[in-house]
C-alpha atoms as a PDB file:
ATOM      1  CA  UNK A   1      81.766  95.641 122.878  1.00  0.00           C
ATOM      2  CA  UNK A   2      80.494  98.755 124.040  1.00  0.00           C
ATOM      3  CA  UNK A   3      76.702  97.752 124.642  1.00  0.00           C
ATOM      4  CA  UNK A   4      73.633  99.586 124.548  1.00  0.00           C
ATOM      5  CA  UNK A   5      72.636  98.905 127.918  1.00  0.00           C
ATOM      6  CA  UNK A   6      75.726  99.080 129.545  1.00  0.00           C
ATOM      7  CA  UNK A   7      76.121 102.918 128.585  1.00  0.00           C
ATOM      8  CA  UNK A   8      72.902 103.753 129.548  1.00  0.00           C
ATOM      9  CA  UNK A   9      73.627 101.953 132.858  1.00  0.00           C
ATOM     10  CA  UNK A  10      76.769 104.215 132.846  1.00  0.00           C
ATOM     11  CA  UNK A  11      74.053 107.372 132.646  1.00  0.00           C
ATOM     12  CA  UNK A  12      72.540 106.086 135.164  1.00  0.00           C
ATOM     13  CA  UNK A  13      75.029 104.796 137.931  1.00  0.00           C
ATOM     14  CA  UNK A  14      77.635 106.847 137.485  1.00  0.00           C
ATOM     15  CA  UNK A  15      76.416 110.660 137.544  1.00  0.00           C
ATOM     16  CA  UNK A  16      73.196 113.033 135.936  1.00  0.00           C
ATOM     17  CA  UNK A  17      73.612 113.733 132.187  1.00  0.00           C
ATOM     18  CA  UNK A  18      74.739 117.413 133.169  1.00  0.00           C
ATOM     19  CA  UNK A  19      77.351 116.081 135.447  1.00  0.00           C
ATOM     20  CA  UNK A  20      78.226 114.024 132.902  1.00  0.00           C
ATOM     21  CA  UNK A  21      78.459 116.782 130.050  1.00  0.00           C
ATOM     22  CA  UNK A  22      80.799 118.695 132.836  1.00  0.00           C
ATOM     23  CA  UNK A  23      83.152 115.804 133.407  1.00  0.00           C
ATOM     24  CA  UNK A  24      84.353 114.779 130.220  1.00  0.00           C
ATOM     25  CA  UNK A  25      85.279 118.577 129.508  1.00  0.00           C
ATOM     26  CA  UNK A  26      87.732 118.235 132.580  1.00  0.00           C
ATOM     27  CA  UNK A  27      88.832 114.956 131.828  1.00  0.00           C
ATOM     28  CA  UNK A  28      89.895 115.744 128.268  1.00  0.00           C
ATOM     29  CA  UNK A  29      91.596 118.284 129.736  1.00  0.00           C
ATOM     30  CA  UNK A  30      93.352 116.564 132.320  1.00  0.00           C
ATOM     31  CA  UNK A  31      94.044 113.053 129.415  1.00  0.00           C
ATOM     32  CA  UNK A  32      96.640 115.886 127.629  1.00  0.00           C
ATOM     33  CA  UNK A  33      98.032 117.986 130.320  1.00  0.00           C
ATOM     34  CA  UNK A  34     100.773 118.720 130.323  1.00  0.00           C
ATOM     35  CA  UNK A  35     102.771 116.896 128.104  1.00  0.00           C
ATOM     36  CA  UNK A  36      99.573 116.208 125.287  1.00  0.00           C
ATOM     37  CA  UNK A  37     100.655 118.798 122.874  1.00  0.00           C
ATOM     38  CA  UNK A  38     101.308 122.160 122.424  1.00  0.00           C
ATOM     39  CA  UNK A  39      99.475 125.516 123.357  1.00  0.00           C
ATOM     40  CA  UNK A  40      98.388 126.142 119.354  1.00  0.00           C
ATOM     41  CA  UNK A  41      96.497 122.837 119.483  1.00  0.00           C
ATOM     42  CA  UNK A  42      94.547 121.934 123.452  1.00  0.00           C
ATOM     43  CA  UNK A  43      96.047 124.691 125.738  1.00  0.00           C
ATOM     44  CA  UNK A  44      98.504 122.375 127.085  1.00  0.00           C
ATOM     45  CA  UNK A  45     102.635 122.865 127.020  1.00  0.00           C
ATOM     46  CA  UNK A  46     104.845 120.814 124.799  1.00  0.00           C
ATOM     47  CA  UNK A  47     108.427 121.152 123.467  1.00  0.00           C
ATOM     48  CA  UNK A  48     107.208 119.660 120.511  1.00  0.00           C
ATOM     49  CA  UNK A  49     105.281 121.697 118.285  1.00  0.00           C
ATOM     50  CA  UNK A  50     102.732 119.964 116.598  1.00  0.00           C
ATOM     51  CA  UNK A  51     100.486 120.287 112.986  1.00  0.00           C
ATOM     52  CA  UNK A  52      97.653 119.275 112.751  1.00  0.00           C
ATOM     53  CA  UNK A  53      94.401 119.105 109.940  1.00  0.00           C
ATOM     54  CA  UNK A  54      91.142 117.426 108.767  1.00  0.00           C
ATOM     55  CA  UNK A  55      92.608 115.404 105.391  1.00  0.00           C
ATOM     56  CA  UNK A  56      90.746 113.360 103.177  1.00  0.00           C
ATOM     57  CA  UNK A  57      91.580 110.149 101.133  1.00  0.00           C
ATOM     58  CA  UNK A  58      90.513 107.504  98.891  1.00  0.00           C
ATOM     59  CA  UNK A  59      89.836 103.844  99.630  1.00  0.00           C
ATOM     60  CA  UNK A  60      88.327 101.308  97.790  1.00  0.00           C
ATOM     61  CA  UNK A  61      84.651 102.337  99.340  1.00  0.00           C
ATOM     62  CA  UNK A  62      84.745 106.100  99.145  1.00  0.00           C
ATOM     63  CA  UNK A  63      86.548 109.459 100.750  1.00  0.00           C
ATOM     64  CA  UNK A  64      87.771 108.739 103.726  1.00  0.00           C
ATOM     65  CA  UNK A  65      87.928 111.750 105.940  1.00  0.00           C
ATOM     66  CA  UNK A  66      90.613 112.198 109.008  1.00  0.00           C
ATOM     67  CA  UNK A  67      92.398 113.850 112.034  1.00  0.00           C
ATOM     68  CA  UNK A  68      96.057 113.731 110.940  1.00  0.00           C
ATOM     69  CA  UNK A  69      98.802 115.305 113.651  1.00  0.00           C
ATOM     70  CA  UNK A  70     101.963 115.150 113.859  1.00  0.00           C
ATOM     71  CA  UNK A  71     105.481 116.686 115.182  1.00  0.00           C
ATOM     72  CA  UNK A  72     106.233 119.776 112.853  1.00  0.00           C
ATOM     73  CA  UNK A  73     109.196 118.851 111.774  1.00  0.00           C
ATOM     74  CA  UNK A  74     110.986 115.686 110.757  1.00  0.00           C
ATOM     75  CA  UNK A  75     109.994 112.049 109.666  1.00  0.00           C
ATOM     76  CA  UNK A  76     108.295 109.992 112.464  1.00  0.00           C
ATOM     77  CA  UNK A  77     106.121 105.998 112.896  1.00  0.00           C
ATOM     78  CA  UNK A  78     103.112 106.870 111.409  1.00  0.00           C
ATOM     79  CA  UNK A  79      99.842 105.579 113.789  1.00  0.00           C
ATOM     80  CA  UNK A  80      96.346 104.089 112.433  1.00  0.00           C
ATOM     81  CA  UNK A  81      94.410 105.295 115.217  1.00  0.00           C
ATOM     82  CA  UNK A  82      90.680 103.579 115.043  1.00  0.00           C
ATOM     83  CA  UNK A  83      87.840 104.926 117.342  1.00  0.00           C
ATOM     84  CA  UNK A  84      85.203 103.686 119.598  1.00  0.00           C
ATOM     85  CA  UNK A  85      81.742 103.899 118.729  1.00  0.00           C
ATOM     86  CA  UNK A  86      81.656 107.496 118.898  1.00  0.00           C
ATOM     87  CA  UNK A  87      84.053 108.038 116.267  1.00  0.00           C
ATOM     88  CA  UNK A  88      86.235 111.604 115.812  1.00  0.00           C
ATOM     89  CA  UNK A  89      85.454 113.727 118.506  1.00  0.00           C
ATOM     90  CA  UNK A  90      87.916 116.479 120.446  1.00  0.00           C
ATOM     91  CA  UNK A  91      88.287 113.678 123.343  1.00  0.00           C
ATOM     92  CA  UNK A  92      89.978 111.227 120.478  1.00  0.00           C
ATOM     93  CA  UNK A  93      91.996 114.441 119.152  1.00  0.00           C
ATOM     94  CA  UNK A  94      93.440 115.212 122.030  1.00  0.00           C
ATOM     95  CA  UNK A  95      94.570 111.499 122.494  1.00  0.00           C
ATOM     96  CA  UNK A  96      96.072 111.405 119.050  1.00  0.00           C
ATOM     97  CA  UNK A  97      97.474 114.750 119.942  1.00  0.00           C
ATOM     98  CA  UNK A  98      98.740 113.474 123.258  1.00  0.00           C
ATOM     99  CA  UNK A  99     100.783 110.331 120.989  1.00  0.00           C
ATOM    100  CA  UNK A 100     101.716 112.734 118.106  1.00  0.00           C
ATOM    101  CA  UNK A 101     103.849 114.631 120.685  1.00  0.00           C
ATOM    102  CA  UNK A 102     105.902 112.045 121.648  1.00  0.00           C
ATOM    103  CA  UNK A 103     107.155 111.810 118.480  1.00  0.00           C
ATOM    104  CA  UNK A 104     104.676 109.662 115.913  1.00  0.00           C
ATOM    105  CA  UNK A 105     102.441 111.177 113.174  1.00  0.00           C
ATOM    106  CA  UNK A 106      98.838 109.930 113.889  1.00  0.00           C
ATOM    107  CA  UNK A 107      95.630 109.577 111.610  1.00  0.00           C
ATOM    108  CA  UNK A 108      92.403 109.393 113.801  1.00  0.00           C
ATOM    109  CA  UNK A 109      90.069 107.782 111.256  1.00  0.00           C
ATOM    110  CA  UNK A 110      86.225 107.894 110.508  1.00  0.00           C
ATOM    111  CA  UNK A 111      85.158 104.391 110.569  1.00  0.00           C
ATOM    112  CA  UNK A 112      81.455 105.229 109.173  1.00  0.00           C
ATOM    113  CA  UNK A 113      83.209 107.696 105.673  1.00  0.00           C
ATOM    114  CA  UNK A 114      80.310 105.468 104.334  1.00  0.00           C
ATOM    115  CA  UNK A 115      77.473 106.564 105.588  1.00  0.00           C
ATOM    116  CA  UNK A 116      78.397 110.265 107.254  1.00  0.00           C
ATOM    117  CA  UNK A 117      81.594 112.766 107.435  1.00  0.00           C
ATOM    118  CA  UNK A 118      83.456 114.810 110.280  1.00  0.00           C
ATOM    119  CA  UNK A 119      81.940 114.562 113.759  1.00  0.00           C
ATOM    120  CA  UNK A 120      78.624 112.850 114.875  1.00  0.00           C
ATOM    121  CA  UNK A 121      78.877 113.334 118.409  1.00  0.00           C
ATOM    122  CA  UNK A 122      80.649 116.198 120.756  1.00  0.00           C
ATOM    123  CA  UNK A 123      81.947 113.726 123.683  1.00  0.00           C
ATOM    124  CA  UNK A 124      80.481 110.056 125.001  1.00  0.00           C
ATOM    125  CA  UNK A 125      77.423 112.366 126.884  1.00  0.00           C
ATOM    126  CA  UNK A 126      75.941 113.614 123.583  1.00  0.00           C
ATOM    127  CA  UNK A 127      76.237 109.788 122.201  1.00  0.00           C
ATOM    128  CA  UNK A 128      74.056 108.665 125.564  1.00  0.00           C
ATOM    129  CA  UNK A 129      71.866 111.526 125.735  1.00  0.00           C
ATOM    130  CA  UNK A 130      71.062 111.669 121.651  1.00  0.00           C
ATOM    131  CA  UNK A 131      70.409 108.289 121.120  1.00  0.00           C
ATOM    132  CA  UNK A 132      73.900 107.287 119.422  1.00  0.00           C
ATOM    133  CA  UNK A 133      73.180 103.879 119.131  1.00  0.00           C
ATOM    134  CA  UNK A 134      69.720 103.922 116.999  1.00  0.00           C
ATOM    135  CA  UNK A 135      72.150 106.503 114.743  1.00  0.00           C
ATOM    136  CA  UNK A 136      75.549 104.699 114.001  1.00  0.00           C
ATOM    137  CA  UNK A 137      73.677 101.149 114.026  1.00  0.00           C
ATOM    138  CA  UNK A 138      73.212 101.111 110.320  1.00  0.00           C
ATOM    139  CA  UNK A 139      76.657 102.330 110.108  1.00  0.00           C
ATOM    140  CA  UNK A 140      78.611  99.665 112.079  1.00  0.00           C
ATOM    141  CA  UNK A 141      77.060  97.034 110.268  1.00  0.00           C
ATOM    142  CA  UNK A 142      79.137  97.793 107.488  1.00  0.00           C
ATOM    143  CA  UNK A 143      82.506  97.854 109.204  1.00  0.00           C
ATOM    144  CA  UNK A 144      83.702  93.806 108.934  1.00  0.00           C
ATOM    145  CA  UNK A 145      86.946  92.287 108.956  1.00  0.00           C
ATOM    146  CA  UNK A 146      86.821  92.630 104.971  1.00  0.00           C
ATOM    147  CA  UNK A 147      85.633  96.368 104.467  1.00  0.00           C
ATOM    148  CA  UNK A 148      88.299  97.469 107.723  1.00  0.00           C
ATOM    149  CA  UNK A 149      91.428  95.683 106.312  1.00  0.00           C
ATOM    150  CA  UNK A 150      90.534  97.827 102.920  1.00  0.00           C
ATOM    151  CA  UNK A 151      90.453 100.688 104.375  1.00  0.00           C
ATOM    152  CA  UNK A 152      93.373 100.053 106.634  1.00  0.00           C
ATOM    153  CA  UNK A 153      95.377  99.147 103.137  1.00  0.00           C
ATOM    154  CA  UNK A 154      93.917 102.646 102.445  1.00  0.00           C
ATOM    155  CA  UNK A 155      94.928 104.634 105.294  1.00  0.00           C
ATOM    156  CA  UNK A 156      98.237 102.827 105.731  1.00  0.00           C
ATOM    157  CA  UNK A 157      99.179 104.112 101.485  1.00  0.00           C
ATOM    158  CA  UNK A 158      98.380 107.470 102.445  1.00  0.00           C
ATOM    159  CA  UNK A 159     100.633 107.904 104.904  1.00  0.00           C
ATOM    160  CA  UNK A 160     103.877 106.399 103.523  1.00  0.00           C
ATOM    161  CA  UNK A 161     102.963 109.219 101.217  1.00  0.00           C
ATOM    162  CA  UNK A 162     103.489 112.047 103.895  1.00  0.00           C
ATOM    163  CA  UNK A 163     106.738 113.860 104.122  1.00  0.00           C
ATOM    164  CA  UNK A 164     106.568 114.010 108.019  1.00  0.00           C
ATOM    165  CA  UNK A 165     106.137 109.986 107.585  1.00  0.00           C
ATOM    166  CA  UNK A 166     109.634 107.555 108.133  1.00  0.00           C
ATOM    167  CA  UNK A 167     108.679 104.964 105.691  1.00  0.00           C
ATOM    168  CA  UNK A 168     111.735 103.218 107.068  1.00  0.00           C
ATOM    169  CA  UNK A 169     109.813 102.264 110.052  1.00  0.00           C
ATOM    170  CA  UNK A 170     107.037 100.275 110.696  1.00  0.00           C
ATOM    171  CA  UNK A 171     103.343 101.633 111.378  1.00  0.00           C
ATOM    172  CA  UNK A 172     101.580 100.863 114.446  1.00  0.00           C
ATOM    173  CA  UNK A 173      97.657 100.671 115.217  1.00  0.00           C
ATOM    174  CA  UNK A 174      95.526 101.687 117.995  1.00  0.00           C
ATOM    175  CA  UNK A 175      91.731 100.882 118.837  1.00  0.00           C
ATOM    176  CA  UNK A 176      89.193 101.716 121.797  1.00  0.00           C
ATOM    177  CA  UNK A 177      85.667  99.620 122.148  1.00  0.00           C
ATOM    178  CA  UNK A 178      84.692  98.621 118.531  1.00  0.00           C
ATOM    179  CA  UNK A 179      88.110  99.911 117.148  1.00  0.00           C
ATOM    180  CA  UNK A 180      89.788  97.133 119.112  1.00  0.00           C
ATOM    181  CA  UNK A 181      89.098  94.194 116.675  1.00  0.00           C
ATOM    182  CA  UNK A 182      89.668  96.725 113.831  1.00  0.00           C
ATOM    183  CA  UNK A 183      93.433  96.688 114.710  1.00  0.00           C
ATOM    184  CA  UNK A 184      94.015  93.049 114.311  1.00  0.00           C
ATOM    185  CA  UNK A 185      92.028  93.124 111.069  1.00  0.00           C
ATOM    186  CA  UNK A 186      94.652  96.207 110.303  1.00  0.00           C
ATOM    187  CA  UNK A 187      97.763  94.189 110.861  1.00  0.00           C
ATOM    188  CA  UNK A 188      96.535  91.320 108.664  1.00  0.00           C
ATOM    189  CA  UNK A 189      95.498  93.421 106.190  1.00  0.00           C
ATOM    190  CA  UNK A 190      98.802  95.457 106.093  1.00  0.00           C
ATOM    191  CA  UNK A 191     101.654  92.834 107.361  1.00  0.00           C
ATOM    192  CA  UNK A 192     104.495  94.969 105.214  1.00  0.00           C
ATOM    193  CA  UNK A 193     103.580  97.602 107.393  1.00  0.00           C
ATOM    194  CA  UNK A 194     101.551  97.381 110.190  1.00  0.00           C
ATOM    195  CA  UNK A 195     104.211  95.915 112.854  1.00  0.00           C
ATOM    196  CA  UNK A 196     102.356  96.547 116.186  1.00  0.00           C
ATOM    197  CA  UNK A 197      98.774  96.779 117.053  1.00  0.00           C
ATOM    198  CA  UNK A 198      96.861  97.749 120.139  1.00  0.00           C
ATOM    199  CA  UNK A 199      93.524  97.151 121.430  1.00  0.00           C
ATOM    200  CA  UNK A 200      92.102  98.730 124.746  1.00  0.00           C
ATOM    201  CA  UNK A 201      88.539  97.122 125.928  1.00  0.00           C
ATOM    202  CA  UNK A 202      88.277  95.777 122.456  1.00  0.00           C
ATOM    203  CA  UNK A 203      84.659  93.874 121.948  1.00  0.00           C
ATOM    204  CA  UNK A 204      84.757  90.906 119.347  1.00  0.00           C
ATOM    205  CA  UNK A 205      88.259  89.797 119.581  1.00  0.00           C
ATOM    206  CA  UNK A 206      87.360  86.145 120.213  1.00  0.00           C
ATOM    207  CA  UNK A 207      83.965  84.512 118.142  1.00  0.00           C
ATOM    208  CA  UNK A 208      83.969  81.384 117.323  1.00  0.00           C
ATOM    209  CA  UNK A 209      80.759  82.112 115.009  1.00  0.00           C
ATOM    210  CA  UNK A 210      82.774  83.872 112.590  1.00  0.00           C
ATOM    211  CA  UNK A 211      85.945  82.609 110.264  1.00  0.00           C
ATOM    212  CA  UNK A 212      87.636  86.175 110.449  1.00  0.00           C
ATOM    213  CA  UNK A 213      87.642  86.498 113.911  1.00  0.00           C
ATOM    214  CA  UNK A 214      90.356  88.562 114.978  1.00  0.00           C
ATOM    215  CA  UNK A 215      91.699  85.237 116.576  1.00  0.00           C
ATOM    216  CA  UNK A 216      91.949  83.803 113.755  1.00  0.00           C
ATOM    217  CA  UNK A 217      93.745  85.450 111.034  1.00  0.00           C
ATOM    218  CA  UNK A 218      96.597  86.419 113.492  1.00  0.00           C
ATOM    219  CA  UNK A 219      98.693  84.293 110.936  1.00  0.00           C
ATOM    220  CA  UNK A 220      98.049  86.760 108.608  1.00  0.00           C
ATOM    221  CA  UNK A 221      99.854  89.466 110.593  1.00  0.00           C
ATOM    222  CA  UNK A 222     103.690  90.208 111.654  1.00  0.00           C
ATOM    223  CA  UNK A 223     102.703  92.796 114.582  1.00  0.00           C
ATOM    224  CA  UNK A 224     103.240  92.305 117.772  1.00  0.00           C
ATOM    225  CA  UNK A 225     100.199  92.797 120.090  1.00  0.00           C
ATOM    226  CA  UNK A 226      98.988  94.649 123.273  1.00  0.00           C
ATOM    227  CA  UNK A 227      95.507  93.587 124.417  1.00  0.00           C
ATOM    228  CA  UNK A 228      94.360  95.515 127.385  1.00  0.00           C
ATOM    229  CA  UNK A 229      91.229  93.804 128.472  1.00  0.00           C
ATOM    230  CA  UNK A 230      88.762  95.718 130.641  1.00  0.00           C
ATOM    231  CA  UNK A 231      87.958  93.933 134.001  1.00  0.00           C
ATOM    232  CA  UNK A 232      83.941  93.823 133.972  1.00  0.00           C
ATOM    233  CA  UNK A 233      84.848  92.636 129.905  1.00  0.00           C
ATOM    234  CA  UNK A 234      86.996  89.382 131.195  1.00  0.00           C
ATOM    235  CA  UNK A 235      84.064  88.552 133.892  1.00  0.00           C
ATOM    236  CA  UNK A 236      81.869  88.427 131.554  1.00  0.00           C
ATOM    237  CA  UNK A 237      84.081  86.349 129.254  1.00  0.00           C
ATOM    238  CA  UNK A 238      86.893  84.871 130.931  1.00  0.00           C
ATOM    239  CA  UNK A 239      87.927  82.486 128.543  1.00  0.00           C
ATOM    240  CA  UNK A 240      88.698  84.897 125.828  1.00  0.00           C
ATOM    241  CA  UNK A 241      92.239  86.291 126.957  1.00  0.00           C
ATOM    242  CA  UNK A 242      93.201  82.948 127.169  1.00  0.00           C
ATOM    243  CA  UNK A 243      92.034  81.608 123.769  1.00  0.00           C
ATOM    244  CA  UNK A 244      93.711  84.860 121.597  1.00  0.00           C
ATOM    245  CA  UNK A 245      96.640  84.199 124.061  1.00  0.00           C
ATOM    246  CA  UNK A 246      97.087  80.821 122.690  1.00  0.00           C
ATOM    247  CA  UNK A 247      96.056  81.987 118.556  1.00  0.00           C
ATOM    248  CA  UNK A 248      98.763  84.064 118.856  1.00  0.00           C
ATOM    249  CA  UNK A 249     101.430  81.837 120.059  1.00  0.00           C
ATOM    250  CA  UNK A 250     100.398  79.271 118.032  1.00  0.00           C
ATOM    251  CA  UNK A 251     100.418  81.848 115.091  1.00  0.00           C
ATOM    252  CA  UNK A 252     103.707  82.689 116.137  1.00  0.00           C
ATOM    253  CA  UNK A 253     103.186  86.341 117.080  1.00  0.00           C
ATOM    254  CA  UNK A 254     104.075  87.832 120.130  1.00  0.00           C
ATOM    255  CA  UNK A 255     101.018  89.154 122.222  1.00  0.00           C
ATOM    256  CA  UNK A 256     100.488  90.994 125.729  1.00  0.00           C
ATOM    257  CA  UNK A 257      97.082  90.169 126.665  1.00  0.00           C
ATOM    258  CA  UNK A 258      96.194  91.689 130.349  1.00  0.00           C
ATOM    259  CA  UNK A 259      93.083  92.367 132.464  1.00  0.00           C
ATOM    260  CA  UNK A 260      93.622  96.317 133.407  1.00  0.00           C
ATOM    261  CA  UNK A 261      92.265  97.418 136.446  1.00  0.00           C
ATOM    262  CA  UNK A 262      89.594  99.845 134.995  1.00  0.00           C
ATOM    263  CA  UNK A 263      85.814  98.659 133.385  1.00  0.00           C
ATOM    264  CA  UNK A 264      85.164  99.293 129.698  1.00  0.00           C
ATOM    265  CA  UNK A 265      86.002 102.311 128.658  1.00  0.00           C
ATOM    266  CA  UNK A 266      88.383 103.542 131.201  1.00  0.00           C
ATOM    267  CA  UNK A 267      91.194 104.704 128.679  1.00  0.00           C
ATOM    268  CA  UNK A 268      88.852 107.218 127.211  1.00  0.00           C
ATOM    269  CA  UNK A 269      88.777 110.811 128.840  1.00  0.00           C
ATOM    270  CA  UNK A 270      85.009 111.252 127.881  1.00  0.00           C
ATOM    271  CA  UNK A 271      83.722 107.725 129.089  1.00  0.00           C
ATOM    272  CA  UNK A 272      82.157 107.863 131.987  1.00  0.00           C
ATOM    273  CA  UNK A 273      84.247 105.015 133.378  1.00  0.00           C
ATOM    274  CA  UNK A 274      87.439 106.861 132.415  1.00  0.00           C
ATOM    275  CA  UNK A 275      90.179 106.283 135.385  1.00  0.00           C
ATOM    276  CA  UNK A 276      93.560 108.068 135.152  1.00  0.00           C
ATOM    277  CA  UNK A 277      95.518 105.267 136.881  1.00  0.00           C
ATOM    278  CA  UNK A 278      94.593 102.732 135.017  1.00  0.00           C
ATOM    279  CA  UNK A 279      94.445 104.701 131.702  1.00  0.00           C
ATOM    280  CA  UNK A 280      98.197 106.220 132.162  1.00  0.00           C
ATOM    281  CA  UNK A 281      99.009 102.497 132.536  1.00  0.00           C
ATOM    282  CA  UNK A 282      97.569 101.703 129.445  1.00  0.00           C
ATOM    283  CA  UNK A 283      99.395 104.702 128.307  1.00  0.00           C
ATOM    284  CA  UNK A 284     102.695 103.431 129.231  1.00  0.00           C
ATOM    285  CA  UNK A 285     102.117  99.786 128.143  1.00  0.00           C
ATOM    286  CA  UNK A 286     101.382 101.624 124.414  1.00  0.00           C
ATOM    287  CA  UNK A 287     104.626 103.794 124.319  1.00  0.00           C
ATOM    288  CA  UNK A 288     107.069 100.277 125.266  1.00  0.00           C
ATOM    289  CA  UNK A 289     105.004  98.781 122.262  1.00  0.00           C
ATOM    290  CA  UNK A 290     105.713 101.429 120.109  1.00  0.00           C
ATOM    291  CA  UNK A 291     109.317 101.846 120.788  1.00  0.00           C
ATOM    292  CA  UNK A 292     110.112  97.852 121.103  1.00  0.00           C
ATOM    293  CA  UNK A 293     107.665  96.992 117.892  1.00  0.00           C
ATOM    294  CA  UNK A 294     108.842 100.190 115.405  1.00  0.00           C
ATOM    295  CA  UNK A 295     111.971  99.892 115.072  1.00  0.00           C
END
């Protein structure tokens, strides 16, 4: 998970709070250049033109709200795209914008609708410097394997109800930090539909303390899996690649699980771990799941 102590280790270690602030502009920037999407939506060149808008739906808890983008024209795999702990911010946009322009429409969800709407937090530097953790607490205490896969059966009805979705193709999921776990929960909540999910430095995959581990209801699901596992994550717990490993072949779904060569964080432009080699890996590794899993 992304810890408390670890991110304020990050504030201290890794550069001064202003330093900080500076660097995730640039490396936002640099995440969607120059293929991210086009010059109406980051700045950046694409020959895909993109739409994009803040929607709103229904779920079984409340209004969800969203970041929806996708290519302007045409049907494409729609993409449940689930935050880390800072939820919707222009960092995660310009990801989602990044995806949506190689041809997928993407929905960038608020995990914490409950409590709070539209952005909490400008970029990972406001979250360390404001206290995020004391704020969203309350709010991520709500966000279980039962309340996620409802509002993943949510998210996933409102977009087979887009036009610029291909209901004839599967969805796929996405998750960063907390979001990881949330896409397993995803795919067992929506097996019709969800047929690939993806979690990058993804806390909570593996606990034995709780009968909905993500582990464990792999059986519910008919995606096939990518779980990028951040390096200072696996020493800390180097069992757990090993033990989903084995749920999901004995579940019978077919899982990459590998240790990246970047700490928590690193496939986020605003983290202050964030490394482009590793990340564009990550990248990479996402796209072949995509285009192998969504047929």
């Amino acid at each position: 998970m992304c810890e408390e102590a670890k991110l304020k280790e990050w504030a201290r270690e890794a550069m001064s709070r202003r330093q900080f602030a500076a660097l995730t502009g640039v490396a936002a920037v640099a995440a969607c250049a120059p293929e991210a999407a086009n010059s109406q939506t980051s700045g950046a060149t694409s020959a895909i033109e993109l739409t994009e808008a803040g929607v709103t739906f229904d779920t079984a808890d409340g209004t969800m709200d969203a970041f929806f983008v996708h290519p302007a024209e045409g049907k494409y795999p729609a993409i449940v795209f689930w935050p880390d702990i800072g939820s919707i911010r222009e960092a995660k946009r310009n990801m989602a914008r990044r995806l949506a322009s190689e041809g997928y429409a993407v929905l960038v969800l608020n995990p914490y609708y409950r409590d709070v709407a539209g952005e909490q937090f400008t970029d990972f530097a406001d979250f360390i410097q404001n206290e995020g953790f004391a704020k969203v607490r309350p709010w991520r205490g709500k966000l279980d394997a039962d309340s996620i896969g409802r509002d993943a059966a949510s998210a996933v009805a409102w977009l087979d109800g887009q036009p610029s979705v291909d209901t004839d193709r599967g969805i796929g999921t996405q998750g960063y930090c907390m979001g990881g776990p949330f896409t397993v929960w995803s795919a067992a909540a929506a097996p019709n539909r969800i047929k690939a999910a993806a979690s990058f430095h993804g806390g909570g995959l593996v606990r034995e303390d709780y009968d909905k581990s993500p582990h464990k209801v792999l059986g519910n699901a008919t995606a096939a899996f990518l779980i990028a596992v951040a390096k200072n994550d696996d020493a800390k717990a180097p069992d757990d690649k090993t033990t989903f490993a084995k749920a999901a072949k004995d579940a019978g779904r077919k899982a990459t699980v590998e240790v990246y060569a970047g700490d928590h964080g690193w496939t986020v432009p605003d983290s202050p771990v964030y490394s482009a080699p590793a990340a564009e890996k990550a990248y990479a590794d996402l796209l072949t799941l995509y285009s192998s899993a969504l047929a």
